[in-house]
C-alpha atoms as a PDB file:
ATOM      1  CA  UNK A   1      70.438 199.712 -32.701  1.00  0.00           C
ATOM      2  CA  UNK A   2      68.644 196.668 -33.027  1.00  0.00           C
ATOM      3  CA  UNK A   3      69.247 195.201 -36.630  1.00  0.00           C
ATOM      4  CA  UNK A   4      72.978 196.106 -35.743  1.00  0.00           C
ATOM      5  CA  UNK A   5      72.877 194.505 -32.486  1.00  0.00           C
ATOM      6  CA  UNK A   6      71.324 190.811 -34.504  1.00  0.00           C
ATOM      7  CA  UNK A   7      74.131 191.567 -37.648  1.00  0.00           C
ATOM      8  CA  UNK A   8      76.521 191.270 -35.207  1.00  0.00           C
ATOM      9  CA  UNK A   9      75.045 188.264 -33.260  1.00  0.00           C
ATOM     10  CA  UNK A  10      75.342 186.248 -36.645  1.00  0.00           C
ATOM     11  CA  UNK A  11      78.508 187.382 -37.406  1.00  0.00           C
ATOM     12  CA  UNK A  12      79.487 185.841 -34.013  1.00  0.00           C
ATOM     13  CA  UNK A  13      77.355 182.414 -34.674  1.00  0.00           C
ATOM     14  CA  UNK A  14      79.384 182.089 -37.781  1.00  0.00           C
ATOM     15  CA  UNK A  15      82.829 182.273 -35.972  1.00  0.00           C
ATOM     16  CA  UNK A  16      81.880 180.473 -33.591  1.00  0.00           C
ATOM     17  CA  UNK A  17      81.041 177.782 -36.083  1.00  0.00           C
ATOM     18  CA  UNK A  18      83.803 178.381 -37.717  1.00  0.00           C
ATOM     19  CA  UNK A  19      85.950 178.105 -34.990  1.00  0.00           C
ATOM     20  CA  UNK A  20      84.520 174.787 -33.724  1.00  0.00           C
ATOM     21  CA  UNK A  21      85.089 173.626 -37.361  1.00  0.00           C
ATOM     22  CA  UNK A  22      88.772 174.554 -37.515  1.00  0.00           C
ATOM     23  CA  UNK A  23      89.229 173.010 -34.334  1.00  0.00           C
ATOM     24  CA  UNK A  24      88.040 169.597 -35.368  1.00  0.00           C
ATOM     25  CA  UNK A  25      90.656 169.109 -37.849  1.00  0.00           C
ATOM     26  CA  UNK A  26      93.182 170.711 -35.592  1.00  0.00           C
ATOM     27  CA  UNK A  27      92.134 168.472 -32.483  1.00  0.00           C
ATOM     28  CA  UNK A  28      92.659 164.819 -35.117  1.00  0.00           C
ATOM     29  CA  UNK A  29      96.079 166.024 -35.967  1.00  0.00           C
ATOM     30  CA  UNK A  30      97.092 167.078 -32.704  1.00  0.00           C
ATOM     31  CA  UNK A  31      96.644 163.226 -31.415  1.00  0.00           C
ATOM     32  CA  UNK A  32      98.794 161.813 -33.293  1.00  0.00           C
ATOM     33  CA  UNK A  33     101.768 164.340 -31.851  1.00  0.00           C
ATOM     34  CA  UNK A  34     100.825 163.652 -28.426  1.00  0.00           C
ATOM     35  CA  UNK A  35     100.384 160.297 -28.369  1.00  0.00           C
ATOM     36  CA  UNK A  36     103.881 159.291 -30.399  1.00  0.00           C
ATOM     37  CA  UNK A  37     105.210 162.019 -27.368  1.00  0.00           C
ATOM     38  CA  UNK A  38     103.321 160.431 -24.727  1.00  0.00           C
ATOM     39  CA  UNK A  39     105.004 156.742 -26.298  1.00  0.00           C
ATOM     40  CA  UNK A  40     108.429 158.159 -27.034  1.00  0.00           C
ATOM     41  CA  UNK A  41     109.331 161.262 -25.947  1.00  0.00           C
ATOM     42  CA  UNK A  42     110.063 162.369 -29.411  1.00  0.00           C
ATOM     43  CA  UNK A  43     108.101 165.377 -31.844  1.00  0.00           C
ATOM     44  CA  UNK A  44     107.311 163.804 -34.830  1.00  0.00           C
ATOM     45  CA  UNK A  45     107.580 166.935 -36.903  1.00  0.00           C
ATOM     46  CA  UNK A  46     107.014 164.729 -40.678  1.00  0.00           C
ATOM     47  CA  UNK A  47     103.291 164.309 -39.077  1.00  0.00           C
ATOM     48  CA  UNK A  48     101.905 167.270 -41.314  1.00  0.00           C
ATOM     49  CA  UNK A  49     103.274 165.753 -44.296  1.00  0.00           C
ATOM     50  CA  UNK A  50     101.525 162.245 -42.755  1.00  0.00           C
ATOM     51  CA  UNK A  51      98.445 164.606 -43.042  1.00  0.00           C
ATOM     52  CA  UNK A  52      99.331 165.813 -46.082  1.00  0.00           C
ATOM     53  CA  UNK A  53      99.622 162.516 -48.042  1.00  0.00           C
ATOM     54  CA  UNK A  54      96.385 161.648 -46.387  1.00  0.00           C
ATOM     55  CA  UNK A  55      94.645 164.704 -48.163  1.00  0.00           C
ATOM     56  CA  UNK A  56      96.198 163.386 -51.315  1.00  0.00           C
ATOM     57  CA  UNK A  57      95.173 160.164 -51.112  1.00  0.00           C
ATOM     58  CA  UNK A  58      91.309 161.176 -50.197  1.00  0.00           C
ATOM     59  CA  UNK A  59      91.799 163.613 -53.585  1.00  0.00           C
ATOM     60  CA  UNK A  60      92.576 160.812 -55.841  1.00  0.00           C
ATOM     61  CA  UNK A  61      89.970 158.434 -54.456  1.00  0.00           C
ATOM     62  CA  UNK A  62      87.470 160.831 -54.663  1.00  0.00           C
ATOM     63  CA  UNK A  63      88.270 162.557 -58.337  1.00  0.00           C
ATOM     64  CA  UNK A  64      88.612 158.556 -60.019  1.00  0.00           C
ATOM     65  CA  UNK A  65      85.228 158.030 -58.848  1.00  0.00           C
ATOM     66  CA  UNK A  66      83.164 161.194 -60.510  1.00  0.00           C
ATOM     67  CA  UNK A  67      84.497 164.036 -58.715  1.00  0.00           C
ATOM     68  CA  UNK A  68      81.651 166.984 -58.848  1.00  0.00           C
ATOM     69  CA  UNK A  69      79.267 164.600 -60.301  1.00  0.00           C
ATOM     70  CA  UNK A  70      79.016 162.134 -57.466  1.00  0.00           C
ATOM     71  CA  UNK A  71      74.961 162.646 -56.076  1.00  0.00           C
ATOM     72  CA  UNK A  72      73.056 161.077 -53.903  1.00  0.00           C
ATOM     73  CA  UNK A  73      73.966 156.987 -52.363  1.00  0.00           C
ATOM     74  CA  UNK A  74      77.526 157.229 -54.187  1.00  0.00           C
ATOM     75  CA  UNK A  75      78.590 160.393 -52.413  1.00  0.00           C
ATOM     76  CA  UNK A  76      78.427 158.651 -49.159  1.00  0.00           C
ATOM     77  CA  UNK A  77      80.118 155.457 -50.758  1.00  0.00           C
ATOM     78  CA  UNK A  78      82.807 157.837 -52.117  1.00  0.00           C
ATOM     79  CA  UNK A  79      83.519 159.865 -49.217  1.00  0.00           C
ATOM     80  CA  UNK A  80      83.976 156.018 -47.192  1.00  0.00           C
ATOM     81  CA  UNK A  81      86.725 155.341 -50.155  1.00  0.00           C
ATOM     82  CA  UNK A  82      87.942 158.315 -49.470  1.00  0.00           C
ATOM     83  CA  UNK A  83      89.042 157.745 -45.990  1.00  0.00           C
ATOM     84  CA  UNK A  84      89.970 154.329 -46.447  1.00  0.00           C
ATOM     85  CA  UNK A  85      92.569 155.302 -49.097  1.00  0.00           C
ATOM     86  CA  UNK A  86      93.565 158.325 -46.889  1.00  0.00           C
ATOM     87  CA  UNK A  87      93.846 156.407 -43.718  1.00  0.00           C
ATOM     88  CA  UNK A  88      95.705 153.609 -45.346  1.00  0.00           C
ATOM     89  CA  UNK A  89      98.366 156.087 -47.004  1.00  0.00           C
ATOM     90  CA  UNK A  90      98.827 157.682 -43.908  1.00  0.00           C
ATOM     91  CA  UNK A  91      99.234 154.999 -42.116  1.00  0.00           C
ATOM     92  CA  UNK A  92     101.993 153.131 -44.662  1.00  0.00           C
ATOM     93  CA  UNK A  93     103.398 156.570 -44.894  1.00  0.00           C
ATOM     94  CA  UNK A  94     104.013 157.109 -40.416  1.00  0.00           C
ATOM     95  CA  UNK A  95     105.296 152.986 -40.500  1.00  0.00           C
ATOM     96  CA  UNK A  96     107.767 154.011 -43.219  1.00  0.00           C
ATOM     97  CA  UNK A  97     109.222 156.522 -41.784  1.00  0.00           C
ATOM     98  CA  UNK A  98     109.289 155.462 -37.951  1.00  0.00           C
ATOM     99  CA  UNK A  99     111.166 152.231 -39.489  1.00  0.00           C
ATOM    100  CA  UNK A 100     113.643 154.050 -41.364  1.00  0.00           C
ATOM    101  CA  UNK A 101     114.124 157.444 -39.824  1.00  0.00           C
ATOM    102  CA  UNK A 102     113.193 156.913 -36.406  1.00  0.00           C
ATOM    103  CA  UNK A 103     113.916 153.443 -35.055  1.00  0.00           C
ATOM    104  CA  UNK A 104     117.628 153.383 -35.634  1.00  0.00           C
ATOM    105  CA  UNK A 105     118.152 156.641 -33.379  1.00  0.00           C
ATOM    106  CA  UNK A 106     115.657 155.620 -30.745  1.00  0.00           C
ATOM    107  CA  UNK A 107     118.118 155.343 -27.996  1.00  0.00           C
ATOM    108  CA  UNK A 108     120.209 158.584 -29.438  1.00  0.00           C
ATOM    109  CA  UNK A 109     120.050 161.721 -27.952  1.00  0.00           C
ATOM    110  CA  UNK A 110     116.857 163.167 -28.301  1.00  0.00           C
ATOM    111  CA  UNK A 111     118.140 166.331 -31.100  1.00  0.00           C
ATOM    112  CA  UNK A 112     119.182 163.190 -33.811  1.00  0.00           C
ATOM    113  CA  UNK A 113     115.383 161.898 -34.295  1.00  0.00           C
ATOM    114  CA  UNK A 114     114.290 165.418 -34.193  1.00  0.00           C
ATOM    115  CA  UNK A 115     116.401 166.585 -36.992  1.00  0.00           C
ATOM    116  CA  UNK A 116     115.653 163.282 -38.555  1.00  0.00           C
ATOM    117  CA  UNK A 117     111.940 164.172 -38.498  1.00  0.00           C
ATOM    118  CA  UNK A 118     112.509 167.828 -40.041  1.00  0.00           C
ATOM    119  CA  UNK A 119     114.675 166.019 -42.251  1.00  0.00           C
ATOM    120  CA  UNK A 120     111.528 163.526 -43.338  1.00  0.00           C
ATOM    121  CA  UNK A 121     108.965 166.499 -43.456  1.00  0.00           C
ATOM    122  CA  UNK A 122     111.006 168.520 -46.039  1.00  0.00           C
ATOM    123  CA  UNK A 123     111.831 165.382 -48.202  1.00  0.00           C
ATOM    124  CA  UNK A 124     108.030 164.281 -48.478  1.00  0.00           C
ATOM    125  CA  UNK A 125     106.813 167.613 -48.983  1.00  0.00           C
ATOM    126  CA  UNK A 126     109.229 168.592 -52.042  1.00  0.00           C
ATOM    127  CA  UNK A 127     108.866 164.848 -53.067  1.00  0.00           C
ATOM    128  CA  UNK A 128     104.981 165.588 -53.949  1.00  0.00           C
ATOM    129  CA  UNK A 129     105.079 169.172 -54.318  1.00  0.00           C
ATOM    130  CA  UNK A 130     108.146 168.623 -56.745  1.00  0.00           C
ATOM    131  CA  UNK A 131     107.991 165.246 -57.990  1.00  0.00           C
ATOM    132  CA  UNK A 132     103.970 164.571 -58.634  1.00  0.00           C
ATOM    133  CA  UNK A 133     102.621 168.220 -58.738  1.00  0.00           C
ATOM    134  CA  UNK A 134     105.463 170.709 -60.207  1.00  0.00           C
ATOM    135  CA  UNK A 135     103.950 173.064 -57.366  1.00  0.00           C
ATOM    136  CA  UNK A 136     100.399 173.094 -58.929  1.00  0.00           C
ATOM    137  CA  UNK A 137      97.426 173.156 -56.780  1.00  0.00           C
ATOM    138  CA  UNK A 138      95.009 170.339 -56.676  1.00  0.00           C
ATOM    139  CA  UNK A 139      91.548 170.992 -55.834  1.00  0.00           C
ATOM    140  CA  UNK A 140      88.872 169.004 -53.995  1.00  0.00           C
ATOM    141  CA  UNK A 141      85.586 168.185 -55.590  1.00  0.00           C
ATOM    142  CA  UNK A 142      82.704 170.111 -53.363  1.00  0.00           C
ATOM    143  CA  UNK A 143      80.000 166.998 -53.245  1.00  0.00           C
ATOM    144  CA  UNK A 144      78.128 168.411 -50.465  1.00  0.00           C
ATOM    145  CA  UNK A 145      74.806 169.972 -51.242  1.00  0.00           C
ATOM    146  CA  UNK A 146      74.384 173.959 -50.983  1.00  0.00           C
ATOM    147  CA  UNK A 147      72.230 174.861 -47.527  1.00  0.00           C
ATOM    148  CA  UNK A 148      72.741 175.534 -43.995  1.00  0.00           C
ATOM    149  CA  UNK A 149      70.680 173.303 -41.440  1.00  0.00           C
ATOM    150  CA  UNK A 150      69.676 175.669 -37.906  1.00  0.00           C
ATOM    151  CA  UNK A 151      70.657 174.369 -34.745  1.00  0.00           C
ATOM    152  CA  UNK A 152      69.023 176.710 -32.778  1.00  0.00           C
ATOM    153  CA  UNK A 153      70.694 180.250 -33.180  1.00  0.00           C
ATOM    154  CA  UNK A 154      73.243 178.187 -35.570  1.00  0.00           C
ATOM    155  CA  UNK A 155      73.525 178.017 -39.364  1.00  0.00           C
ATOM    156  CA  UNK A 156      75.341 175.544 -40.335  1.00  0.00           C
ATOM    157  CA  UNK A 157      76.247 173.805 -43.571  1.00  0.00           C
ATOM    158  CA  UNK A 158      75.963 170.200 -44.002  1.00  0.00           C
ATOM    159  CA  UNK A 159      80.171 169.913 -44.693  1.00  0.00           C
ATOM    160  CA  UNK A 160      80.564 171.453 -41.743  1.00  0.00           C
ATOM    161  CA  UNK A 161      77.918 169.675 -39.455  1.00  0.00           C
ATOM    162  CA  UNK A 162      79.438 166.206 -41.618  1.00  0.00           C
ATOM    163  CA  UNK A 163      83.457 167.350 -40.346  1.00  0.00           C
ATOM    164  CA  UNK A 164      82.593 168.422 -36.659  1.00  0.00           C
ATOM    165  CA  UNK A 165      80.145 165.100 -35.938  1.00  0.00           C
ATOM    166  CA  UNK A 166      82.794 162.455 -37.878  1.00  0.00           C
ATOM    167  CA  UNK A 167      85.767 164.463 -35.924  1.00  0.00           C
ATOM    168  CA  UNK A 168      83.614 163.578 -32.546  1.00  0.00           C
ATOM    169  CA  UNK A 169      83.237 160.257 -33.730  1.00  0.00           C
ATOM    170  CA  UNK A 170      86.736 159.379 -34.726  1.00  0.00           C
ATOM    171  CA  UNK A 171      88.181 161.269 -31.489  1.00  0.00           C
ATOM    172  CA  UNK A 172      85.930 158.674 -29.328  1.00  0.00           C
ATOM    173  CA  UNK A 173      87.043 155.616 -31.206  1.00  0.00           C
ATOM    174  CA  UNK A 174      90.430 156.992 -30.070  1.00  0.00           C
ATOM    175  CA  UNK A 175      90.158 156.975 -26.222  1.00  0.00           C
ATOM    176  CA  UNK A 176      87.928 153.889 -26.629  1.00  0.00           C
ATOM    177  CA  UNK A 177      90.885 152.269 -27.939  1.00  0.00           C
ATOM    178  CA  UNK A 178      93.444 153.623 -25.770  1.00  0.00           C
ATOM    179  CA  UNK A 179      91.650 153.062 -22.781  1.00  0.00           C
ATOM    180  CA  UNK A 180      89.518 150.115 -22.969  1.00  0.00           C
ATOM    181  CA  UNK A 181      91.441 147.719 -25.289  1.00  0.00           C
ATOM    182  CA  UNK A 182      94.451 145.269 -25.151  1.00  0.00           C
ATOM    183  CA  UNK A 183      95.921 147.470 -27.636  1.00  0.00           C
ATOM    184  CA  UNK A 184      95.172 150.632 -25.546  1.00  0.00           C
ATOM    185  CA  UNK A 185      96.950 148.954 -22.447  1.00  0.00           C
ATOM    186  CA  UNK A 186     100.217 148.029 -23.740  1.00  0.00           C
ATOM    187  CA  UNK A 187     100.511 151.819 -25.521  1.00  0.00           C
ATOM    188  CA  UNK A 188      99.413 153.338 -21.721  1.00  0.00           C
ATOM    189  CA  UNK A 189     102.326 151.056 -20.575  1.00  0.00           C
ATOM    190  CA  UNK A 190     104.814 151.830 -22.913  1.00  0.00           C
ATOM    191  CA  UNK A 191     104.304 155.575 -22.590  1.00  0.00           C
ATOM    192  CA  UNK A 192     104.902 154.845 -18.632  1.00  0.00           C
ATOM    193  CA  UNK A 193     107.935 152.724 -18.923  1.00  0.00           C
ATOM    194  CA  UNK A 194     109.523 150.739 -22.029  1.00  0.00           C
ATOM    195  CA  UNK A 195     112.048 148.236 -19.994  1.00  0.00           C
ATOM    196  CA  UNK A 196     108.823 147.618 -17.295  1.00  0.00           C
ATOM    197  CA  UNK A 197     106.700 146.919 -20.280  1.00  0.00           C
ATOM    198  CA  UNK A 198     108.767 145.055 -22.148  1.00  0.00           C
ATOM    199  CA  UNK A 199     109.543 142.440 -19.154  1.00  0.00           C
ATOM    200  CA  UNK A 200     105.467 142.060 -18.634  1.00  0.00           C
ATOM    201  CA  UNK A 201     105.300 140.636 -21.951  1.00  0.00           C
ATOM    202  CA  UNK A 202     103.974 143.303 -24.157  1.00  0.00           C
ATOM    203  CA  UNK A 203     105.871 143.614 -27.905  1.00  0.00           C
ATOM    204  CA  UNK A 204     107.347 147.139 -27.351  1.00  0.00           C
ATOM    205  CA  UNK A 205     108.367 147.826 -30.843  1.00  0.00           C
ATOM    206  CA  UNK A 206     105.118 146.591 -32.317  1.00  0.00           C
ATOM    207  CA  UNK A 207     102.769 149.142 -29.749  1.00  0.00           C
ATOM    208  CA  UNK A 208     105.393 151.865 -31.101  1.00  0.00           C
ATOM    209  CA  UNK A 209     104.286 150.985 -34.456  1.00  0.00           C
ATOM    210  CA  UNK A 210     100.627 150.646 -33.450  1.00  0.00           C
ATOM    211  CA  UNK A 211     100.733 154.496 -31.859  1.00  0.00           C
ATOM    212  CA  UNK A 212     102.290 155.993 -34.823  1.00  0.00           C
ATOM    213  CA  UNK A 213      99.511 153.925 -37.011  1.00  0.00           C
ATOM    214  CA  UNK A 214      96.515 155.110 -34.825  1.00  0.00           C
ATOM    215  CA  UNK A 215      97.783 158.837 -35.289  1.00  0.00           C
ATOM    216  CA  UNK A 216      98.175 158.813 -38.830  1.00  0.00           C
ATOM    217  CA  UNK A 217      94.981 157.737 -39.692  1.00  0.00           C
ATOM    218  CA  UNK A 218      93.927 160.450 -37.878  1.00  0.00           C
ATOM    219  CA  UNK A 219      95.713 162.079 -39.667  1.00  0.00           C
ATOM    220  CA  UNK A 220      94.546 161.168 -43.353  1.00  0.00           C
ATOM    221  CA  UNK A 221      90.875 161.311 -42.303  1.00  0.00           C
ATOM    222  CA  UNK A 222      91.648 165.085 -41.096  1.00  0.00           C
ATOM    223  CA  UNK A 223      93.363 165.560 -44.291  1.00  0.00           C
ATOM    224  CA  UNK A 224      90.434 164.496 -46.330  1.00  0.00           C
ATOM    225  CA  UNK A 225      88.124 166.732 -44.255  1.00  0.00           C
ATOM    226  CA  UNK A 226      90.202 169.618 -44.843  1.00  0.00           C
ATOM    227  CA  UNK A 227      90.335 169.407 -48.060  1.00  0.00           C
ATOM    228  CA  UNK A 228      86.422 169.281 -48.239  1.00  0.00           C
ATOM    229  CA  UNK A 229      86.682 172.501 -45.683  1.00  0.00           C
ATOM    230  CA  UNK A 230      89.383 174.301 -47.674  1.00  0.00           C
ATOM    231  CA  UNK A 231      89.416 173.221 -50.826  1.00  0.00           C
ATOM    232  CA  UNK A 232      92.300 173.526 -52.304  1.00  0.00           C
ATOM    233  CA  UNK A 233      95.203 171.455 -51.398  1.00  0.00           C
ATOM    234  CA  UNK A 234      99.117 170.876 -52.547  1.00  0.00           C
ATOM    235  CA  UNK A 235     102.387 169.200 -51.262  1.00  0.00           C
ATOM    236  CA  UNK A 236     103.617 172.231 -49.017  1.00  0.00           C
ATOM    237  CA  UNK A 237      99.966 171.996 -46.999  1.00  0.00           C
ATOM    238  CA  UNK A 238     101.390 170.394 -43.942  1.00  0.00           C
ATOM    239  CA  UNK A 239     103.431 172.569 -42.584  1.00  0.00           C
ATOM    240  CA  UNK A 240     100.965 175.084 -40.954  1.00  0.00           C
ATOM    241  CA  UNK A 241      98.428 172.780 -39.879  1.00  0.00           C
ATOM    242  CA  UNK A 242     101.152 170.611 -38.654  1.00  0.00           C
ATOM    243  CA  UNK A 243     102.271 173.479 -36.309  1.00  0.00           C
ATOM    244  CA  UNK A 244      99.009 174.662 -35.521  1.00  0.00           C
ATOM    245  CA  UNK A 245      98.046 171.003 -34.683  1.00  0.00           C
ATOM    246  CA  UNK A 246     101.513 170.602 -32.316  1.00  0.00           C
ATOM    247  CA  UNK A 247     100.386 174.254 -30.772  1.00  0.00           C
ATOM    248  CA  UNK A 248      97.058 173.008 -29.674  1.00  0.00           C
ATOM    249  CA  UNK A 249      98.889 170.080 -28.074  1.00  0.00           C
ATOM    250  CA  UNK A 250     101.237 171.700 -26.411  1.00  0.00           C
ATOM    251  CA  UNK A 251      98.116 173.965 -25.326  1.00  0.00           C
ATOM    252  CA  UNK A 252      96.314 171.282 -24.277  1.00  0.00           C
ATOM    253  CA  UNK A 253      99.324 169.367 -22.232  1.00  0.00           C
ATOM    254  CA  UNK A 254     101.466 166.951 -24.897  1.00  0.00           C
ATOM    255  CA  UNK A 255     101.150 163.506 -23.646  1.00  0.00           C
ATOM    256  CA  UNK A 256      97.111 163.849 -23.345  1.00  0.00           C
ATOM    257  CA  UNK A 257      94.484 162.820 -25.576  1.00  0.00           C
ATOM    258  CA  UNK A 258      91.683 164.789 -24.071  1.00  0.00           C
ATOM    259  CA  UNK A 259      93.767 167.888 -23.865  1.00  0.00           C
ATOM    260  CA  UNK A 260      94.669 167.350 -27.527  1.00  0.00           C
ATOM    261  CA  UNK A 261      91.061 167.656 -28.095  1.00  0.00           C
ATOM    262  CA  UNK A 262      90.281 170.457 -25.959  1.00  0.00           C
ATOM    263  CA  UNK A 263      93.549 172.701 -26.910  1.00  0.00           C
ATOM    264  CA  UNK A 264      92.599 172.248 -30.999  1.00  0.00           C
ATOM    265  CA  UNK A 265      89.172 173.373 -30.179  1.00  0.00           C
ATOM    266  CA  UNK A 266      90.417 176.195 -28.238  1.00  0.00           C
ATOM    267  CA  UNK A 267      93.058 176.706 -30.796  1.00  0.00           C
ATOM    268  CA  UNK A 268      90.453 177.164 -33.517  1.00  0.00           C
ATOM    269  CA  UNK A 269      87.808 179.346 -31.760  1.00  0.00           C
ATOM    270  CA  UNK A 270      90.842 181.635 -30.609  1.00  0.00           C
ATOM    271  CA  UNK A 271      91.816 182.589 -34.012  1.00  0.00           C
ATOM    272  CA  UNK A 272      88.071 183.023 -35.314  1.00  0.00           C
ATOM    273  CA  UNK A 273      86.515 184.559 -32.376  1.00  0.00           C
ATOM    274  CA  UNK A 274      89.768 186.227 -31.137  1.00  0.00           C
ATOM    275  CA  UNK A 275      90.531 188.121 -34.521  1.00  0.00           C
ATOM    276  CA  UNK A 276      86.975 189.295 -34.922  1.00  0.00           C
ATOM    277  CA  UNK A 277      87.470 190.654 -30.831  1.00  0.00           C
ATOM    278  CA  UNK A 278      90.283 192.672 -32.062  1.00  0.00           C
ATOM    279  CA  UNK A 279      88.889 194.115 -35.419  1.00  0.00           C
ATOM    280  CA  UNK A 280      85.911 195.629 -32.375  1.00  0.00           C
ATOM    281  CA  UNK A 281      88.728 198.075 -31.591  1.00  0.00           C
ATOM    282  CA  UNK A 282      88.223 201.272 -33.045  1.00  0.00           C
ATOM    283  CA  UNK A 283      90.670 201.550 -35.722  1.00  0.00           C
ATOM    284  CA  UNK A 284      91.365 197.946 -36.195  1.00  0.00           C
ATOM    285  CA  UNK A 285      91.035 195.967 -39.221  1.00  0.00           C
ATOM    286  CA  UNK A 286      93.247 192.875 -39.350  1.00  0.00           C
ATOM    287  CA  UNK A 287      93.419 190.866 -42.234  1.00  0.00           C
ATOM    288  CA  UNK A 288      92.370 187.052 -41.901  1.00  0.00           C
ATOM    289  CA  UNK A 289      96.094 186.256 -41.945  1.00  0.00           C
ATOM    290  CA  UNK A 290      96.154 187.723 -38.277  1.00  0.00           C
ATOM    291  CA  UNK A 291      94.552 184.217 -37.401  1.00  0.00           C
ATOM    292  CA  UNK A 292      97.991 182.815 -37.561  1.00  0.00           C
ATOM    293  CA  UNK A 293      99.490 185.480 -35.382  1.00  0.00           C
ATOM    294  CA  UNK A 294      96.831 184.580 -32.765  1.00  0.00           C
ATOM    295  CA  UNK A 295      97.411 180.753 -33.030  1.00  0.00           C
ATOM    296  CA  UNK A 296     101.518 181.304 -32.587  1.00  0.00           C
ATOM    297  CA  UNK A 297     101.238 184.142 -29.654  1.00  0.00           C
ATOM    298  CA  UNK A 298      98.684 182.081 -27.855  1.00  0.00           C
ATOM    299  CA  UNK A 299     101.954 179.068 -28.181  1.00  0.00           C
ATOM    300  CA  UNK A 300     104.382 181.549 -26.918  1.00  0.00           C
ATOM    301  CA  UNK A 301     101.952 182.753 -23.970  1.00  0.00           C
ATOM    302  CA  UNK A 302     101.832 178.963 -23.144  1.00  0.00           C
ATOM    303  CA  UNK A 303     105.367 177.958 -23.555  1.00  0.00           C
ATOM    304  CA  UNK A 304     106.415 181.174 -21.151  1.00  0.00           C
ATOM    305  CA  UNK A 305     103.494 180.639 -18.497  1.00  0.00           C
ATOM    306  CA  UNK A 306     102.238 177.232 -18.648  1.00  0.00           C
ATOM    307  CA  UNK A 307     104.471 174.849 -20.710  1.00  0.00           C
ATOM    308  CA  UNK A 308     102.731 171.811 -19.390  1.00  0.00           C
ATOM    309  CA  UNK A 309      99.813 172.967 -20.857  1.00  0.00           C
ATOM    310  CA  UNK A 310      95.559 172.577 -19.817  1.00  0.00           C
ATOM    311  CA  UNK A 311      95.965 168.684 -18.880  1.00  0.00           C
ATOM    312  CA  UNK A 312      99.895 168.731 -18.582  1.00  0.00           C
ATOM    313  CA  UNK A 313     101.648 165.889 -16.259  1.00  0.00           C
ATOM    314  CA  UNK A 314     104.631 165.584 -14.653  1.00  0.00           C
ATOM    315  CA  UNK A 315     106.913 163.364 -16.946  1.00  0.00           C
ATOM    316  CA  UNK A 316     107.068 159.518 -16.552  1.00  0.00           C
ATOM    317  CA  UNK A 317     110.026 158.529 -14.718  1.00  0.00           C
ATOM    318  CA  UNK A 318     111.381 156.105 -17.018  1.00  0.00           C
ATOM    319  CA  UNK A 319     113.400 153.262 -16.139  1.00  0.00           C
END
C-alpha cells in the first residue's frame, strides 16, 4: 500500500502544479475582461485574439533572435524582447479596435458592440490564421533548461516556476496601478460613473483607452507564456483561452481584479485536480479533453447559482 499511496501523492503534486500553472495564464487574461466590464459595461469578446497576437508577436521576437540556440545572459535578454514586442502588439492591437469597432457604438444598445466584438475576434483570427499562416502551426522555441527545482513536496520546472512568479508579479503591478496611481483613480471613477467623472476633470475617453491598454498587455505577456507552456501556437488559439479566461471572471465576480485572479486560479486547479478526482471512480477514465467540460460546467453552475460570482457587486448606478 505504501509505494501506491506516495505514486499517487506525486501524481497529485503535479496537478496541483499544473493547475496553479494554468491558472496563471488564465488569471492575466481574465483582467483585461473585467476591467474593460468594470469601465464599460461591455464583453470584449476580440480579447483572445488580443492574446493571440500577443503570442505571435513574443514568437517572432524570440525565433529572429536564435530561437533554440539562445543560452545563458541572452535567454533572459530575449525573453524581455519578447514581452516588449508582445505587450506592444497587444496593446496597438486592443487601441485599434476599441477606436474603430467599439467607440462609435458606445452609447448603442449594449447587443451592437457585442456583435461588433465577435465580429473583430473572427476577422483577426482568420486574418492570421488565413492571411500569414495558411492554418500552419507555429511553434515556440523551448529555451528553458531541462530540471525540476523542489519546493518542498513540489517538483517543479524552471518554465513553470518562471510563468507562475512573473504572472504574480505582473498581477501586482496591476492593482498597484489601479489602486494607488492617478491613472488607477480616474479608471476606478469611470467604472463608477462616466458623466460624474467626466465633470471632475478626468479625460474619459483617454482612461477608456488606458483600461483596454493595461489589459492587453496582459494579455500579450500571457500569450508569450503560453506559448513557452504549450508550445505550439496558431491564429485560431484565442478562442478557448479567451472563454476559459471570461469563465474564470465571471467565476470570480466580472468587474473585480482580485476575483479575476482568484477565479483563473480556481479555474485551472478545477480542471487538473477535478478530472484526476473523477478518473478515482471505478470505471472512469476521461480523456484530458474532459478538462474543458469541467471549465464550462463549473460556468454554467455559476451562471445558474451565483452569477455575480466569488467577489461579485451590485452594479454601479450610472448616471
Amino acid at each position: 500500500m505504501t509505494p501506491l499511496f506516495l505514486a499517487s501523492t506525486e501524481v497529485w503534486l503535479d496537478q496541483l502544479v499544473n493547475g496553479l500553472t494554468t491558472g496563471s495564464i488564465y488569471a492575466l487574461i481574465a483582467l483585461g475582461y473585467t476591467m474593460v466590464y468594470g469601465v464599460l459595461q461591455l464583453i470584449n469578446f476580440a480579447h483572445g485574439e488580443v492574446f493571440m497576437l500577443g503570442s505571435f508577436a513574443g514568437y517572432g521576437t524570440l525565433v529572429a533572435l536564435g530561437g533554440n540556440d539562445l543560452s545563458g545572459g541572452m535567454v533572459a535578454v530575449a525573453l524581455i524582447l519578447a514581452f516588449l514586442a508582445a505587450g506592444g502588439a497587444s496593446l496597438g492591437t486592443a487601441v485599434a479596435v476599441e477606436r474603430v469597432a467599439y467607440r462609435p457604438l458606445r452609447n448603442a444598445p449594449r447587443l451592437a458592440p457585442l456583435i461588433s466584438a465577435i465580429g473583430v475576434s473572427v476577422l483577426l483570427s482568420h486574418l492570421v490564421d488565413d492571411g500569414f499562416l495558411n492554418g500552419g502551426a507555429k511553434f515556440y522555441p523551448q529555451i528553458f533548461p531541462d530540471g525540476d527545482i523542489e519546493l518542498g513536496p513540489l517538483q517543479v520546472t524552471y518554465l513553470q516556476l518562471f510563468l507562475m512568479g512573473s504572472s504574480l508579479a505582473m498581477m501586482g503591478v496591476l492593482y498597484w496601478i489601479v489602486q494607488q496611481t492617478k491613472t488607477g483613480r480616474a479608471i476606478r471613477a469611470v467604472a463608477e460613473s462616466r458623466d460624474n467623472a467626466a465633470l471632475m476633470g478626468v479625460n474619459v475617453n483617454r482612461t477608456i483607452v488606458v483600461t483596454f491598454a493595461l489589459g492587453a498587455v496582459l494579455a500579450g505577456f500571457a500569450g508569450v507564456l503560453y506559448g513557452l507552456f504549450f508550445s505550439s501556437i496558431r491564429g485560431s488559439m484565442g478562442f478557448l483561452p479567451g472563454v476559459k479566461a471570461f469563465t474564470a471572471a465571471v467565476l470570480g465576480g466580472i468587474g473585480s481584479i482580485p476575483g479575476a485572479v482568484v477565479g483563473g486560479y480556481f479555474l485551472g486547479l478545477t480542471e487538473t485536480v477535478g478530472r484526476e478526482l473523477l478518473n478515482e471512480i471505478p470505471g472512469v477514465n476521461l480523456p484530458n479533453q474532459w478538462k474543458d467540460v469541467i471549465a464550462f460546467a463549473l460556468l454554467v453552475l455559476v451562471l445558474i447559482f451565483r452569477p455575480t460570482g466569488i467577489f461579485g457587486q451590485k452594479e454601479s448606478k450610472r448616471a
